[in-house]
C-alpha atoms as a PDB file:
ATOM      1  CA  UNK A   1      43.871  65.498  -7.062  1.00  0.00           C
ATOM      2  CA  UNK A   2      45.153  61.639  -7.912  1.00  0.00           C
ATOM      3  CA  UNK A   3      47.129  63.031 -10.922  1.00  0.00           C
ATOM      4  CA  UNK A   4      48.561  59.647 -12.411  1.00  0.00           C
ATOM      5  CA  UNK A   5      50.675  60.608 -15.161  1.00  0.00           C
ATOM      6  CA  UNK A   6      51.112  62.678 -17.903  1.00  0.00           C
ATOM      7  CA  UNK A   7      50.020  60.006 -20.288  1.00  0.00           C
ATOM      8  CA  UNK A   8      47.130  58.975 -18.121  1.00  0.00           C
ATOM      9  CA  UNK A   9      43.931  57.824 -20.061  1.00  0.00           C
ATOM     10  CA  UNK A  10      40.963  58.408 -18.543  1.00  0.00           C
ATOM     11  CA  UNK A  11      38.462  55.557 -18.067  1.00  0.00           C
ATOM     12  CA  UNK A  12      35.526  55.124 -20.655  1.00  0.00           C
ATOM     13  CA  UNK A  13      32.423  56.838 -19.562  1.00  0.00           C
ATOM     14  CA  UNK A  14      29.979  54.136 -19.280  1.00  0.00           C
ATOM     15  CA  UNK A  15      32.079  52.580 -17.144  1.00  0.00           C
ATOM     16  CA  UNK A  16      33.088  55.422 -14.998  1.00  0.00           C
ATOM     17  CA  UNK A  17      29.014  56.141 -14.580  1.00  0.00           C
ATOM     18  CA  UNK A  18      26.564  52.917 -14.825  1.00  0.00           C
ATOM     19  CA  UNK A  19      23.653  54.090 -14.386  1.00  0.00           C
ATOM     20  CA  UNK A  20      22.309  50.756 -13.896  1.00  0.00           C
ATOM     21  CA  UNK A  21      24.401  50.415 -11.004  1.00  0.00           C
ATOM     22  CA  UNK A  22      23.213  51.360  -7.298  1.00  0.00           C
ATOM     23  CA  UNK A  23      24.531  50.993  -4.667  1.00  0.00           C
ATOM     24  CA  UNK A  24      23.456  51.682  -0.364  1.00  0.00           C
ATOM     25  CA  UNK A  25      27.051  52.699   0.364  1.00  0.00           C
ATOM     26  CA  UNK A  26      27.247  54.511  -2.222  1.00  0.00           C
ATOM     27  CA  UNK A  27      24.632  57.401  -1.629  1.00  0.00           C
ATOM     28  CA  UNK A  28      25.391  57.210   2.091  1.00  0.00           C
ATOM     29  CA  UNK A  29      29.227  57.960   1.119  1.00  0.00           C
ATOM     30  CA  UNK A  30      28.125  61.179  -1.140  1.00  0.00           C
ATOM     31  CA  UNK A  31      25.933  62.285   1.959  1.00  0.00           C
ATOM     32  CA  UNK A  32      28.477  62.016   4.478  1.00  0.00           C
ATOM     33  CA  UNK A  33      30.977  64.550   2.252  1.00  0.00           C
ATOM     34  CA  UNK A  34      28.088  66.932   2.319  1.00  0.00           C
ATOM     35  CA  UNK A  35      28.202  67.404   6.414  1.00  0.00           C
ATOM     36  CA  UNK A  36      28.062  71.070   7.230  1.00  0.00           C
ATOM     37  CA  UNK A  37      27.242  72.085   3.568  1.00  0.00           C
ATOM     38  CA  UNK A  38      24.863  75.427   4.484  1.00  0.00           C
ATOM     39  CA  UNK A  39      22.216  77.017   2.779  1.00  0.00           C
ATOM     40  CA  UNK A  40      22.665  81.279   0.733  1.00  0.00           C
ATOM     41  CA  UNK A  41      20.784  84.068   1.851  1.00  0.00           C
ATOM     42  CA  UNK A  42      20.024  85.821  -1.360  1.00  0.00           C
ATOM     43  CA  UNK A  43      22.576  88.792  -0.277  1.00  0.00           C
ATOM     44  CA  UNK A  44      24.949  85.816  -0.520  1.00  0.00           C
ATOM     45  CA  UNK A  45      23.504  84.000  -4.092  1.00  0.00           C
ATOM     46  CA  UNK A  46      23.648  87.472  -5.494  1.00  0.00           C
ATOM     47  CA  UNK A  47      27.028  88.872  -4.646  1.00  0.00           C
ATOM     48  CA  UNK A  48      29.277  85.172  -3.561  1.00  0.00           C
ATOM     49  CA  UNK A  49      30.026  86.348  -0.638  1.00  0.00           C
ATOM     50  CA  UNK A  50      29.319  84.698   3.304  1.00  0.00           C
ATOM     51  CA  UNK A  51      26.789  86.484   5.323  1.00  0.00           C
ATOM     52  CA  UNK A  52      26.416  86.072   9.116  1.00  0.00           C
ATOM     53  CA  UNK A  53      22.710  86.797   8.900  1.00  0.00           C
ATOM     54  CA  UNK A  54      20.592  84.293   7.299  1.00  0.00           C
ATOM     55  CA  UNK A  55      18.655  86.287   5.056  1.00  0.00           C
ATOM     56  CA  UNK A  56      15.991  85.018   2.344  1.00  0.00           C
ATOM     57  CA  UNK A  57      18.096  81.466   2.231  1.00  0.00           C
ATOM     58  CA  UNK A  58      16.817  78.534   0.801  1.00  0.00           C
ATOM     59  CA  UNK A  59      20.048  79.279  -1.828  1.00  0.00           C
ATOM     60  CA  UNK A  60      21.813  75.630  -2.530  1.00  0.00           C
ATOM     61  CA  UNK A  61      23.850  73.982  -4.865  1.00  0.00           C
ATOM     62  CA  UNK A  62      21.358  71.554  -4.688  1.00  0.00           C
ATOM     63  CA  UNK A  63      18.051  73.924  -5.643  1.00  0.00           C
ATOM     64  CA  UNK A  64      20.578  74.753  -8.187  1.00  0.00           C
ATOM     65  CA  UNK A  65      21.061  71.197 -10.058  1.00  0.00           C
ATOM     66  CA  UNK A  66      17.050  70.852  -9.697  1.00  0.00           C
ATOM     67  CA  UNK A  67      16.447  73.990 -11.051  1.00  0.00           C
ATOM     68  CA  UNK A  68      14.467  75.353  -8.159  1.00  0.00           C
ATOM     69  CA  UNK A  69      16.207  77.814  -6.303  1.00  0.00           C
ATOM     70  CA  UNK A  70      15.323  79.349  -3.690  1.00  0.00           C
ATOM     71  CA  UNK A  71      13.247  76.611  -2.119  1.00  0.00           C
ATOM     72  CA  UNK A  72      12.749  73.777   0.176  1.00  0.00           C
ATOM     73  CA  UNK A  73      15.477  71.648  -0.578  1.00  0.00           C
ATOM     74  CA  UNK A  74      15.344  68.618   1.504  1.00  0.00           C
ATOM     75  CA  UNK A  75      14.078  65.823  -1.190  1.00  0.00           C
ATOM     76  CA  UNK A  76      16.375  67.946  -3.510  1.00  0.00           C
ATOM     77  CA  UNK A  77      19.546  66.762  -1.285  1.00  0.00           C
ATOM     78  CA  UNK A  78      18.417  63.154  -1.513  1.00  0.00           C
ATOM     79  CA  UNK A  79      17.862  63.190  -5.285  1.00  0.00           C
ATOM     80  CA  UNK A  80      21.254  65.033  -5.890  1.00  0.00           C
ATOM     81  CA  UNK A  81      23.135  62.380  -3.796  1.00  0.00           C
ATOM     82  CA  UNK A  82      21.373  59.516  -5.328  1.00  0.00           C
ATOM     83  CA  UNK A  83      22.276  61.128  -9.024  1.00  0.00           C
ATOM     84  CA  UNK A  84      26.083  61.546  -7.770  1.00  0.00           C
ATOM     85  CA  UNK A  85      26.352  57.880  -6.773  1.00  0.00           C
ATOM     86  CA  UNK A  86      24.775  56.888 -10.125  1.00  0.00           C
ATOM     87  CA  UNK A  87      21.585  56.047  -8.760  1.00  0.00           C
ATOM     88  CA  UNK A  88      18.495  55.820 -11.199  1.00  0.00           C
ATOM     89  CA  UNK A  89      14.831  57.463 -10.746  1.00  0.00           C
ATOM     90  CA  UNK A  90      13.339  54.408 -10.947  1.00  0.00           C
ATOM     91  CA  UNK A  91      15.130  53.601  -7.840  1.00  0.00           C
ATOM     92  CA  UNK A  92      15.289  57.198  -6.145  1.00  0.00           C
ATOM     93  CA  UNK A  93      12.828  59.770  -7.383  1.00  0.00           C
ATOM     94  CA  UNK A  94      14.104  63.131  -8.728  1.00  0.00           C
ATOM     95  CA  UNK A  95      11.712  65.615  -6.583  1.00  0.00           C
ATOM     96  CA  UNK A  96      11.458  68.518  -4.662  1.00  0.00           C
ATOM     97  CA  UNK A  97       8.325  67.077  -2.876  1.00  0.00           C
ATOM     98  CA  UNK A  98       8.652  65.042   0.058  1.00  0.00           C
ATOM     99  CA  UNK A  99       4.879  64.145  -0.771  1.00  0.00           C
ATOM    100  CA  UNK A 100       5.986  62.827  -4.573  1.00  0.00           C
ATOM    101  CA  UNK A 101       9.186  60.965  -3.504  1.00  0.00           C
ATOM    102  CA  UNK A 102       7.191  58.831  -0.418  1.00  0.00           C
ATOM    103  CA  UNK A 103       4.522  58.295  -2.733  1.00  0.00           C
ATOM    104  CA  UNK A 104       6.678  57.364  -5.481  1.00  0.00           C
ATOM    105  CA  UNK A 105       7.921  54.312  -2.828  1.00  0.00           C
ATOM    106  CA  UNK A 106       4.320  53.634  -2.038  1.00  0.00           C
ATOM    107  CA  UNK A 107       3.416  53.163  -5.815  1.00  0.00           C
ATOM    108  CA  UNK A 108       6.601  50.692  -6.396  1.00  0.00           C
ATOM    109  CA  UNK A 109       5.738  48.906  -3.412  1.00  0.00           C
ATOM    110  CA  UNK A 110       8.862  49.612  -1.900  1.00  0.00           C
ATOM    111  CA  UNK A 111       7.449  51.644   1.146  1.00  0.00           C
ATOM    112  CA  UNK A 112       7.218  50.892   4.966  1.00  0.00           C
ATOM    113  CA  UNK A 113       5.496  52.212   7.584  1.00  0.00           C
ATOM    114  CA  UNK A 114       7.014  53.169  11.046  1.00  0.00           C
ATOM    115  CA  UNK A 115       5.974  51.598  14.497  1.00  0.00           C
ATOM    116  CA  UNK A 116       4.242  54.679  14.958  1.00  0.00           C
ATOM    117  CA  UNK A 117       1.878  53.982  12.123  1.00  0.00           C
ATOM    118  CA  UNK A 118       1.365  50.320  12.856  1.00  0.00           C
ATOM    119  CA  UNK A 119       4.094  48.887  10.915  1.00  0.00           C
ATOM    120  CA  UNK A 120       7.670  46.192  12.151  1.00  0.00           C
ATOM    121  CA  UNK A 121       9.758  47.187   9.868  1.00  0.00           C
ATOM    122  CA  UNK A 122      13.077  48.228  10.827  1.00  0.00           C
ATOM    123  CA  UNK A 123      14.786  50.582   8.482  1.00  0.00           C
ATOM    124  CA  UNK A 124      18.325  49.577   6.915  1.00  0.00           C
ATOM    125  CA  UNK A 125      21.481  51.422   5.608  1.00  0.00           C
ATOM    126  CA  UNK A 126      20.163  53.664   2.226  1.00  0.00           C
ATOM    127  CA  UNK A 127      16.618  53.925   3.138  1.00  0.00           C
ATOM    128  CA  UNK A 128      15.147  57.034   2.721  1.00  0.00           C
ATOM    129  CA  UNK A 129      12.901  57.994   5.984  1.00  0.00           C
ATOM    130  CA  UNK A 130      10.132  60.362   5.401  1.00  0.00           C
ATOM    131  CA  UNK A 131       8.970  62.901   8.525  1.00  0.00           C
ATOM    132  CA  UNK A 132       5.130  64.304   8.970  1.00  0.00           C
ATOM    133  CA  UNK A 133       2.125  64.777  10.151  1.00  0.00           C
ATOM    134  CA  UNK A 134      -0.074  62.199   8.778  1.00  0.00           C
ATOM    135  CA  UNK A 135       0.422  59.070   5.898  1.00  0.00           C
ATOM    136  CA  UNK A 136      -0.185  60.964   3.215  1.00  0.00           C
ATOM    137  CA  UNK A 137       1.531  64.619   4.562  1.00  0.00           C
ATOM    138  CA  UNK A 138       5.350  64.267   4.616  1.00  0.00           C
ATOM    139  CA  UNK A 139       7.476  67.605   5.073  1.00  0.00           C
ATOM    140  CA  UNK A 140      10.987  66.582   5.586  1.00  0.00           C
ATOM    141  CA  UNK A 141      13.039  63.587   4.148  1.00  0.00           C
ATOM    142  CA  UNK A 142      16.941  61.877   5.192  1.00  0.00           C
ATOM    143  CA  UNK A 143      19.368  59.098   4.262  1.00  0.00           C
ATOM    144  CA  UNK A 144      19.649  56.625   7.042  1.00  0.00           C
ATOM    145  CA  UNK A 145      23.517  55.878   7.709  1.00  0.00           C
ATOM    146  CA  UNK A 146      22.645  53.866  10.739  1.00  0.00           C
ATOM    147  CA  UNK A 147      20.342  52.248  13.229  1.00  0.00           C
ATOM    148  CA  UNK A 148      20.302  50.451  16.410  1.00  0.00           C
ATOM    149  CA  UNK A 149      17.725  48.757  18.457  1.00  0.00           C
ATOM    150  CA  UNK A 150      15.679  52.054  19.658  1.00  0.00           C
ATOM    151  CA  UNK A 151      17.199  54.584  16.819  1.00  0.00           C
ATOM    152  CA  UNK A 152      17.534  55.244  13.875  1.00  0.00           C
ATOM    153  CA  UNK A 153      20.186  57.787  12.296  1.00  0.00           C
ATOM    154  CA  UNK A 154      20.036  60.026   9.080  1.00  0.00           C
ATOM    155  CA  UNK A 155      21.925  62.884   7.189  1.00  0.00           C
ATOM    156  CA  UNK A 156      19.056  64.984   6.133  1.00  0.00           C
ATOM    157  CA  UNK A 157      19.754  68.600   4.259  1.00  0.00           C
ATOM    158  CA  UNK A 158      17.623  71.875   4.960  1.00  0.00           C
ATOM    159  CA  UNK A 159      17.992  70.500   8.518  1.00  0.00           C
ATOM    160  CA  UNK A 160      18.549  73.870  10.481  1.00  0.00           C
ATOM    161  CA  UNK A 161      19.451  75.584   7.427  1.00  0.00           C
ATOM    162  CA  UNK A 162      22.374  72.720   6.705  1.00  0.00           C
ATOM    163  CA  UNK A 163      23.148  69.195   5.668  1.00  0.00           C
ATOM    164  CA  UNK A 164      23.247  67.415   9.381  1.00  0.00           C
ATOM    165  CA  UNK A 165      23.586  63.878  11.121  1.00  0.00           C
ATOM    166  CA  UNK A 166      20.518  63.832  13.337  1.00  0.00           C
ATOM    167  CA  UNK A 167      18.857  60.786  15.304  1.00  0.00           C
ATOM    168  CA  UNK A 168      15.435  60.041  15.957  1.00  0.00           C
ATOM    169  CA  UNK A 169      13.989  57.327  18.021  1.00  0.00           C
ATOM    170  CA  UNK A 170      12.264  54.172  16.010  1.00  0.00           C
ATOM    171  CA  UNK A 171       8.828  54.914  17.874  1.00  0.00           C
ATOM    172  CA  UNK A 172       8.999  58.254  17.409  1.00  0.00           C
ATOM    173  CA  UNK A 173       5.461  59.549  16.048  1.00  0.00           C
ATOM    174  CA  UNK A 174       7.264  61.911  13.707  1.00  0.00           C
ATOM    175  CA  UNK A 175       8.322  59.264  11.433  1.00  0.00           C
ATOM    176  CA  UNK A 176       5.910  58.477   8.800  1.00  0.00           C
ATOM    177  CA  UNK A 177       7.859  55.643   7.456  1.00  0.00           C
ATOM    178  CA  UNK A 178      10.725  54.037   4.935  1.00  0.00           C
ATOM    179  CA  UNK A 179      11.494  54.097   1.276  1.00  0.00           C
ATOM    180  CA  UNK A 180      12.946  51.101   0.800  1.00  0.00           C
ATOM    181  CA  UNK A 181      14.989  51.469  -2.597  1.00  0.00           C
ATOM    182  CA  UNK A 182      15.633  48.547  -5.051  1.00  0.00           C
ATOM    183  CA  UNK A 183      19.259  48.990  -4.809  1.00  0.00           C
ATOM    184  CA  UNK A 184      21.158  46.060  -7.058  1.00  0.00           C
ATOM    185  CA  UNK A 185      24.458  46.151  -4.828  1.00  0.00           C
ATOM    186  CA  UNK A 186      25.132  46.789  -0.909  1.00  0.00           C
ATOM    187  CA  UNK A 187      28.706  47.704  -1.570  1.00  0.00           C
ATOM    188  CA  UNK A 188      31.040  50.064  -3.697  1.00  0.00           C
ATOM    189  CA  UNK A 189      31.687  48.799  -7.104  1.00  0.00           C
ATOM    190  CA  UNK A 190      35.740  48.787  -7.199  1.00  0.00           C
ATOM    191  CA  UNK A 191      38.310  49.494  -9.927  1.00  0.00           C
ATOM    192  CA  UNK A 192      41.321  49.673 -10.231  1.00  0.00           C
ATOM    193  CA  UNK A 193      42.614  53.818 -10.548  1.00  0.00           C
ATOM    194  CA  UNK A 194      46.116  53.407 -11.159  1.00  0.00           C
ATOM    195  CA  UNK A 195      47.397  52.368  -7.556  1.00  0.00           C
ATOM    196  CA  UNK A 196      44.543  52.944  -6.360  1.00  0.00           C
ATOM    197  CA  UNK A 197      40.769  51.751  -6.157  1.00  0.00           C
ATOM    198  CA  UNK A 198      37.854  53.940  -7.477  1.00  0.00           C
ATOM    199  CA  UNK A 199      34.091  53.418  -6.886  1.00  0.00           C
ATOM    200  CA  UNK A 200      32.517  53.820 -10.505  1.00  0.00           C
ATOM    201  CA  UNK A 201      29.778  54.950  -8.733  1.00  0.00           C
ATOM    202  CA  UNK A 202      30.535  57.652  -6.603  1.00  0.00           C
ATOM    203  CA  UNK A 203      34.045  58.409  -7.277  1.00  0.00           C
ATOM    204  CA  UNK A 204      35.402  57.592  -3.942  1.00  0.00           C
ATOM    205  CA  UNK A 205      38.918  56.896  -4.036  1.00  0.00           C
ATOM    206  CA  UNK A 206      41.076  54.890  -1.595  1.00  0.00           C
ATOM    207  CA  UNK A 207      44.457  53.261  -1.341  1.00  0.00           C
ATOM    208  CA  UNK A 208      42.861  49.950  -0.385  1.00  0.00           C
ATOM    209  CA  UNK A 209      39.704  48.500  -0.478  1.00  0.00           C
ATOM    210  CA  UNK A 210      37.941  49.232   2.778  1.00  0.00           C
ATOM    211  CA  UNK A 211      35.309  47.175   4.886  1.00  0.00           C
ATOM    212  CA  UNK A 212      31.842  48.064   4.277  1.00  0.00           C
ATOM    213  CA  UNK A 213      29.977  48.187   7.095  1.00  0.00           C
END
């Protein structure tokens, strides 16, 4: 687990997590380690062990950081990777609400409506894309990791009882619109970690510092 050496000195904690930091590749990196992560049944929560049925659920590690477990835990997956890259609440809300975090965008004027709902915007790497039934009525929430000219992708969790990659199309009616966070860096924020390189934000670590694309 990148042991250095026995006389290794770890860094000094506001470096290692600046909160003032954010960064798009950074919260997009913590979602894409959380692929596949499933939802407890409470058989499961209660005794630690796998169950093939899916009982009660609604069980995460997520619902547990929050402190709301067992519940919807969509917007709790997007707060939980924006707090694991370092990202503030005044960039990303803390919520379990889809309803609070979209209007939370709306009242920072950093929120964009979808072609469906009249708007042009098209959505970028780190926005947060809210799903519904109406402007004001949002009941699911993702991370978009990339987009095209008719699509838009997104790692969403409590998406079929998991953390998934799923696509929508930009028209599609579903799509209420974009949080559009005020993130003060597009890129990892490198240091040097013995040989290697270390985001400060999200702790990824990597021989060489990679492309961002």
């Amino acid at each position: 687990i990148d042991f250095i050496s026995c006389s290794f000195v770890a860094e000094d904690s506001a470096v290692i997590q600046p909160m003032a930091l954010a960064s798009s590749s950074c919260i997009t990196y913590v979602a894409t380690q959380e692929i596949g992560y499933r939802e407890k049944d409470r058989n499961e929560q209660l005794n630690s062990k796998t169950s093939s049925v899916d009982g009660d659920g609604n069980y995460t590690k997520y619902g547990a950081w929050y402190g709301l477990n067992p519940a919807a835990w969509c917007h709790m997956f997007v707060s939980w990777c924006a707090n694991q890259a370092k990202i503030g609440t005044s960039v990303i809300p803390k919520t379990a609400s889809c309803d609070t975090g979209m209007n939370s965008f709306k009242n920072w004027g950093r929120f964009q409506y979808s072609r469906a709902y009249g708007g042009s915007y098209t959505p970028k790497v780190g926005d947060i894309l809210y799903i519904g039934v109406s402007t004001t009525d949002s009941n699911h929430v993702g991370i978009v990791t990339s987009v095209t000219s008719s699509t838009v992708t997104i790692i969403d969790g409590n998406s079929s009882n998991q953390v998934k990659r799923t696509t929508h199309s930009l028209t599609s009616s579903s799509i209420i619109g974009y949080g559009t966070p005020a993130y003060n860096s597009q890129t990892h924020n490198w240091q040097a970690y013995g040989a290697r390189y270390r985001c400060s934000n999200c702790g990824m670590i990597t021989s060489s510092i990679p492309g961002i694309s």
